[in-house]
N, C-alpha and C. Protein backbone atom coordinates (compact mmCIF):
# COMPACT_ATOMS: atom_id res chain seq x y z
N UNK A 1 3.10 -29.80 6.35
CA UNK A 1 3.17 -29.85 7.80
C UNK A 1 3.85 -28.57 8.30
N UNK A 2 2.81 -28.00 9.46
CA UNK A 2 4.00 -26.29 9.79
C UNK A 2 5.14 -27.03 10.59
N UNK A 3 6.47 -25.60 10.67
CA UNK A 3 6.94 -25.75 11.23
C UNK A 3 7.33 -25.84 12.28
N UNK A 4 7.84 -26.13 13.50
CA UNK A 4 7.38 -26.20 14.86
C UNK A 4 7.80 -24.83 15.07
N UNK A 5 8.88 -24.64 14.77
CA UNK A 5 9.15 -22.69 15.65
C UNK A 5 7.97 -22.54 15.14
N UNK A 6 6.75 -22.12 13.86
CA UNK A 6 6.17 -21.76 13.94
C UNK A 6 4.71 -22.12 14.51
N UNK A 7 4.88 -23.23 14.96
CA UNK A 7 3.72 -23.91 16.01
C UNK A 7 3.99 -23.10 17.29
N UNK A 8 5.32 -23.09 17.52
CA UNK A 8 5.59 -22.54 18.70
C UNK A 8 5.41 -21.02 19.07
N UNK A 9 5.71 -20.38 18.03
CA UNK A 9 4.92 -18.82 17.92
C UNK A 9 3.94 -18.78 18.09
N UNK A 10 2.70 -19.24 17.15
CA UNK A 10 1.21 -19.44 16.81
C UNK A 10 0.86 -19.94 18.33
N UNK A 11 1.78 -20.57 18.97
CA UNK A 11 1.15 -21.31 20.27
C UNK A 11 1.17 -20.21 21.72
N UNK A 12 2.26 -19.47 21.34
CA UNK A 12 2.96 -18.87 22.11
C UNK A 12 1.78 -17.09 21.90
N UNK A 13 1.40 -16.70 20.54
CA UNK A 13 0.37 -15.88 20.32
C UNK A 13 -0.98 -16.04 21.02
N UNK A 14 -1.53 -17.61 20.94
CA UNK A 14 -2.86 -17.72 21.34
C UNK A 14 -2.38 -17.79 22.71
N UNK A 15 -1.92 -17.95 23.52
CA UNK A 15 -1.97 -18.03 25.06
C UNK A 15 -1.66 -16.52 25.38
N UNK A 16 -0.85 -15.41 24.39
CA UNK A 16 -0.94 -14.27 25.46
C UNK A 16 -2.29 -13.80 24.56
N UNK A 17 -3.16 -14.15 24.03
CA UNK A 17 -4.50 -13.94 23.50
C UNK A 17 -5.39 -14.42 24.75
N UNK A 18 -5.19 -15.42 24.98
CA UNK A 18 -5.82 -16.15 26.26
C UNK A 18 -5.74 -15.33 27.67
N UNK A 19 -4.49 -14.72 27.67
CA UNK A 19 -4.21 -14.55 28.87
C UNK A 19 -4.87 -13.38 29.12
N UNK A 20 -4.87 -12.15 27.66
CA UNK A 20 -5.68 -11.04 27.71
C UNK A 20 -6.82 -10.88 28.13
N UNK A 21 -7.69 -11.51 27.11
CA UNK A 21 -8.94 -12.02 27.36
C UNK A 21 -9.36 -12.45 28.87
N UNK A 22 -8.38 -13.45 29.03
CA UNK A 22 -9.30 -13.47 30.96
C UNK A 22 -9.48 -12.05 31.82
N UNK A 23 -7.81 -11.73 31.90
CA UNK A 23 -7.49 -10.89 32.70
C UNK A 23 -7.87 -9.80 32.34
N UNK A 24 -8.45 -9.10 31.05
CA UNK A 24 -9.44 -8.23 30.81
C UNK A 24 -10.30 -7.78 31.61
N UNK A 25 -10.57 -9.21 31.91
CA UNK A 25 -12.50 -9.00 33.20
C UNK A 25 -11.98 -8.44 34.35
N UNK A 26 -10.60 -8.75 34.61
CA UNK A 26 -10.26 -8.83 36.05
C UNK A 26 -9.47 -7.98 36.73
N UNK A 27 -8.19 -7.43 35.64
CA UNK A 27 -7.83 -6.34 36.37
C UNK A 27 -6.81 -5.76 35.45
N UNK A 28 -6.71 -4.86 34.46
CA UNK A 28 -6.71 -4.64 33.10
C UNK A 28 -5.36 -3.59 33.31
N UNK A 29 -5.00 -3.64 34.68
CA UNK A 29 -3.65 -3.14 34.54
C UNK A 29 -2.55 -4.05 34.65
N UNK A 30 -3.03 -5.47 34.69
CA UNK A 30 -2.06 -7.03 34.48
C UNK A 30 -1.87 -7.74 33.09
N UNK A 31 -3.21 -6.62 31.82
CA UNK A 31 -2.70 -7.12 30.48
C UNK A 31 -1.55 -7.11 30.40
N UNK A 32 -0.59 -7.73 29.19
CA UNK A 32 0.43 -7.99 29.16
C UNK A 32 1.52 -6.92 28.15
N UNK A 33 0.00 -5.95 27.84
CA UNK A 33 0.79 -4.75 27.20
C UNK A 33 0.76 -3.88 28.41
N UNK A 34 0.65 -3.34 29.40
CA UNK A 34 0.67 -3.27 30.28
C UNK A 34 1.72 -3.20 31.65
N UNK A 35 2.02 -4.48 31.56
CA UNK A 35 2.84 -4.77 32.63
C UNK A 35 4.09 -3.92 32.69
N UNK A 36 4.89 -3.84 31.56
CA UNK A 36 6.04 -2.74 31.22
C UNK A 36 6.07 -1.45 32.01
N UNK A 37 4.65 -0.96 32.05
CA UNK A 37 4.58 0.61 32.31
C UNK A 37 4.28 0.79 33.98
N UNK A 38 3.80 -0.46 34.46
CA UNK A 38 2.47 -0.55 35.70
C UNK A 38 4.25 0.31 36.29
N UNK A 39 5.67 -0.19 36.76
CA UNK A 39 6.51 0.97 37.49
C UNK A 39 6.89 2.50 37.45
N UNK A 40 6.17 2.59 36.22
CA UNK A 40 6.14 4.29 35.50
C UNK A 40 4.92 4.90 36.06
N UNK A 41 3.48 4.04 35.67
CA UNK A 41 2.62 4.42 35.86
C UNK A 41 2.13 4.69 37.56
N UNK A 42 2.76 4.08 38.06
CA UNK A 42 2.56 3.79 39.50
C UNK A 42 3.73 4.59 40.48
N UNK A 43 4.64 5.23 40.15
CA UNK A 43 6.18 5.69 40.53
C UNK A 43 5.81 6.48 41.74
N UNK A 44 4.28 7.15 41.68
CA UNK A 44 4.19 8.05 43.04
C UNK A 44 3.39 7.54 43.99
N UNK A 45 2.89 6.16 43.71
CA UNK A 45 2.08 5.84 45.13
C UNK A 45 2.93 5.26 46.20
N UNK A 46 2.20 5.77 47.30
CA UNK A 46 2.75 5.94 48.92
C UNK A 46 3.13 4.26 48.73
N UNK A 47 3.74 3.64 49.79
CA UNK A 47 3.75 1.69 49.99
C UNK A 47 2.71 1.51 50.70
N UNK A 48 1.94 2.34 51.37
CA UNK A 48 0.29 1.54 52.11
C UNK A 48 0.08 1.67 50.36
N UNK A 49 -0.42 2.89 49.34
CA UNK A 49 -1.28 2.24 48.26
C UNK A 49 -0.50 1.27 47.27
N UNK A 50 0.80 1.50 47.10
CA UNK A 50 2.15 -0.24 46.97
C UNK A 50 1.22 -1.03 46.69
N UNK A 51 0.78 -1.29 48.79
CA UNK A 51 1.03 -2.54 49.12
C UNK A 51 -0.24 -3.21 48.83
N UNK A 52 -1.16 -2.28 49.03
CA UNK A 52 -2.61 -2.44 48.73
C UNK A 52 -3.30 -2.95 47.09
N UNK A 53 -2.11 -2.44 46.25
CA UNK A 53 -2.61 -2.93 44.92
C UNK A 53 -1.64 -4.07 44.67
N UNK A 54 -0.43 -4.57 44.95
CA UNK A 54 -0.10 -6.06 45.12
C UNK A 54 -1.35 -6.97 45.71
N UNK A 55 -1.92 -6.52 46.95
CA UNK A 55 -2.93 -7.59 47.19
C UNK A 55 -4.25 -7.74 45.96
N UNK A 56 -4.09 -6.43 45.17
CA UNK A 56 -5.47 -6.48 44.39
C UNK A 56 -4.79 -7.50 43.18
N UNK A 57 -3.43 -7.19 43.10
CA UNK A 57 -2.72 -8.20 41.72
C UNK A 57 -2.53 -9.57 42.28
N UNK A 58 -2.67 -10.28 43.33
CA UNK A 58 -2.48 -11.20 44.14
C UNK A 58 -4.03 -11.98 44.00
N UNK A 59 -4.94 -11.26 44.38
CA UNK A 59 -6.36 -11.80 43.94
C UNK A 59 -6.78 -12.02 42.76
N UNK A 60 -6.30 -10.66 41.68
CA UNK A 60 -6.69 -10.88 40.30
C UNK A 60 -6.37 -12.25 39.76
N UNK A 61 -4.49 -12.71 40.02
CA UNK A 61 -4.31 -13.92 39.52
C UNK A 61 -4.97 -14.96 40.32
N UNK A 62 -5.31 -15.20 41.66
CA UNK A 62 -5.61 -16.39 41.33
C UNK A 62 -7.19 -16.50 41.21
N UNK A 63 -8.07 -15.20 40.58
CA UNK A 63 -8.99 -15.37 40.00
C UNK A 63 -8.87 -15.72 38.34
N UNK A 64 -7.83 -15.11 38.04
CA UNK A 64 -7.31 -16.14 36.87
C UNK A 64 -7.10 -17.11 36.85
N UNK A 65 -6.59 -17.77 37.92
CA UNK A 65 -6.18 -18.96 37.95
C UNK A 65 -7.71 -20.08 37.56
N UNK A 66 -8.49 -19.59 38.03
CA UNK A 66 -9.77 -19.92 38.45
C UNK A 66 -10.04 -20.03 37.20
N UNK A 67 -10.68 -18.76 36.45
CA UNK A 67 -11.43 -18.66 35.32
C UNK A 67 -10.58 -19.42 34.29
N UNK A 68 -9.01 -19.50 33.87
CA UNK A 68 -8.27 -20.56 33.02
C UNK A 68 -8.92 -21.52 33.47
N UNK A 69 -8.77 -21.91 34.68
CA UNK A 69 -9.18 -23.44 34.71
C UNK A 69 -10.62 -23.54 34.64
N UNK A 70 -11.63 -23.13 34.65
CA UNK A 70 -12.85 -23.84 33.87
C UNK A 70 -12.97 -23.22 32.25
N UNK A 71 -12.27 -22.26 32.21
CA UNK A 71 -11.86 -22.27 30.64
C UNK A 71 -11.54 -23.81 29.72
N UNK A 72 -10.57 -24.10 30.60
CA UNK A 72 -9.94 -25.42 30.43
C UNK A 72 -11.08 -26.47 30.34
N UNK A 73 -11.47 -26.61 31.37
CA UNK A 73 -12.23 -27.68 31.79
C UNK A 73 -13.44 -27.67 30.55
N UNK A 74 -14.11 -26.47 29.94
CA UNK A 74 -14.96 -26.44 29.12
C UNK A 74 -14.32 -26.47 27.62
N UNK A 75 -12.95 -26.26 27.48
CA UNK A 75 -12.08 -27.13 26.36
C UNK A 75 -12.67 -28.20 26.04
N UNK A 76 -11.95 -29.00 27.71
CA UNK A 76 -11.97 -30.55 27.74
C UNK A 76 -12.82 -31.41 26.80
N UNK A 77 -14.00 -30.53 27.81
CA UNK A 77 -15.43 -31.68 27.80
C UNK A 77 -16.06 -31.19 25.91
N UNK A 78 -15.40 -30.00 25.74
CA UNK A 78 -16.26 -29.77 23.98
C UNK A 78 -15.16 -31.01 23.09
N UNK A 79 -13.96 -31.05 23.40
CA UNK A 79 -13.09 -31.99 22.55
C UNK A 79 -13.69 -33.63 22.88
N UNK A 80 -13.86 -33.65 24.28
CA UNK A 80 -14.85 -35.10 24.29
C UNK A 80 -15.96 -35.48 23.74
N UNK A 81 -16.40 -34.43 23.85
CA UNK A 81 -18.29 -34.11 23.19
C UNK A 81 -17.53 -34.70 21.59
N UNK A 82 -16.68 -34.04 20.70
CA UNK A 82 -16.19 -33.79 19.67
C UNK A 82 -15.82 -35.30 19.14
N UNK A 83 -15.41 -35.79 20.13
CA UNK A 83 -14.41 -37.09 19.81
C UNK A 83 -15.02 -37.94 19.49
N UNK A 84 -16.46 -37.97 20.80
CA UNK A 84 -17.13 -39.15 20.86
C UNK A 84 -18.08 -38.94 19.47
N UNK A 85 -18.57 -38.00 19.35
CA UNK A 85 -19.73 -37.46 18.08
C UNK A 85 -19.06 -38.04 17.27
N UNK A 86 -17.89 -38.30 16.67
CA UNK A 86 -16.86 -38.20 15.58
C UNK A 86 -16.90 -39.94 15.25
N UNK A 87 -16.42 -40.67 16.85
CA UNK A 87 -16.23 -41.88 16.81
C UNK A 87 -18.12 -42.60 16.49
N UNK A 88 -18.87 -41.91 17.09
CA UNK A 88 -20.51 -42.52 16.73
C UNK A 88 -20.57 -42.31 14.87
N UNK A 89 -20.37 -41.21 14.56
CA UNK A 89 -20.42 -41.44 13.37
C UNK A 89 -19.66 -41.92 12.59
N UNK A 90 -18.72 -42.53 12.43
CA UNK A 90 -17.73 -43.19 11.88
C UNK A 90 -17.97 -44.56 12.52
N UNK A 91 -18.26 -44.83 13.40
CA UNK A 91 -18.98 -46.35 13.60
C UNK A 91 -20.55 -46.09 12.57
N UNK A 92 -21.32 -45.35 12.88
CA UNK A 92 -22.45 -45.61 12.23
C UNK A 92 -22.00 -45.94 10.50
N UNK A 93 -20.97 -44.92 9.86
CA UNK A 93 -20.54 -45.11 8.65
C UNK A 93 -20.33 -46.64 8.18
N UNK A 94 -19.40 -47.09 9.15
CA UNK A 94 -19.12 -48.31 9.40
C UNK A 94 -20.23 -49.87 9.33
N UNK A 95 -21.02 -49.64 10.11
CA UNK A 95 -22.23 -50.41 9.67
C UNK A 95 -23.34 -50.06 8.69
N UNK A 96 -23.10 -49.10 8.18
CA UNK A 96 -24.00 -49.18 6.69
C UNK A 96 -23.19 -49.52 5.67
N UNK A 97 -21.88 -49.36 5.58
CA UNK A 97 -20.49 -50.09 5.02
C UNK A 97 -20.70 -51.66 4.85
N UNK A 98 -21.26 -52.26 6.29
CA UNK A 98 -20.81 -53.48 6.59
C UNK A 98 -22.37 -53.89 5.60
N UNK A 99 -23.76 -53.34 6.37
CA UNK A 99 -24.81 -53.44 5.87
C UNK A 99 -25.26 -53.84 4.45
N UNK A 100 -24.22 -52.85 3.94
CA UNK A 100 -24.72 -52.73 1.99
C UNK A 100 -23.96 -53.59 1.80
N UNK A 101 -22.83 -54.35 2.60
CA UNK A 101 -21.87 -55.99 1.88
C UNK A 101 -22.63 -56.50 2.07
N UNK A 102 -23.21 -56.94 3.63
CA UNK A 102 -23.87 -58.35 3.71
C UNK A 102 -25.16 -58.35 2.71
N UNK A 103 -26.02 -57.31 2.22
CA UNK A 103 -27.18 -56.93 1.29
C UNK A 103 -26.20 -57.38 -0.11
N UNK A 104 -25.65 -56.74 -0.64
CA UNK A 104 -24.69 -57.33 -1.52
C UNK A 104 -24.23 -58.69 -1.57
N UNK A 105 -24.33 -59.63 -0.55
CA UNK A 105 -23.60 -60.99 -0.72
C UNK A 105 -24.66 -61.84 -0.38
N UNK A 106 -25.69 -61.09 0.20
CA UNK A 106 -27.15 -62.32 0.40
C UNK A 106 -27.61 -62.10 -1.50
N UNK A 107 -28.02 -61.11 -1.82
CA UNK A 107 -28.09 -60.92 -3.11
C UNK A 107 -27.50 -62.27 -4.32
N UNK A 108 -25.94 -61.58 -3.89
CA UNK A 108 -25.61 -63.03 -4.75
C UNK A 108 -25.73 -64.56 -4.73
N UNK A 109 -26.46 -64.33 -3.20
CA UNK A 109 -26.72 -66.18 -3.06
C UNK A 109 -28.29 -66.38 -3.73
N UNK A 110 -28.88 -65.46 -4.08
CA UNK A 110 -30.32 -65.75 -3.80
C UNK A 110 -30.67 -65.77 -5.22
């Protein structure tokens, strides 16, 4: 069984993996290698162009916000798809289980 700090790393890796990946599409100076430099990189623009690329980082997230959540949502529905497939076949297992007894116990009456 892992350990949880290391669940918690591994967990803590795939979400800034996640987070890359979206925000890739969207505005690639909000990656998270990135973010450190955006006050270096940015040190000489006027506050109209400031203020103007806060609104572009203001849209980016909650077009992130967006794309996580049907990210999410298409999680969901593959782990349901997953569950139910899982539970049909393990019931089907189940009655050819049950099948080959009752074939087995008519057998011995006959």
């Amino acid at each position: 069984m892992p350990v949880p700090a290391l669940q918690d790393a591994e967990s803590e890796e795939l979400s800034k993996q996640l987070y890359n990946a979206i925000m890739a599409g969207i505005e690639p100076d909000l990656l998270l290698e990135h973010i450190p430099y955006l006050d270096e990189l940015y040190a000489s623009e006027s506050e109209a162009e400031h203020a103007a690329r806060m609104k572009r980082y203001e849209a980016a997230y909650k077009t992130f916000d967006g794309e996580l959540q049907k990210f999410m949502s298409e999680v969901h529905e593959e782990v349901r798809v997953s569950r139910r497939d899982a539970l049909r076949a393990r019931e089907i297992r189940a009655r050819a289980e049950e099948q080959s007894t009752l074939s087995n116990l008519e057998q011995a009456f006959t």
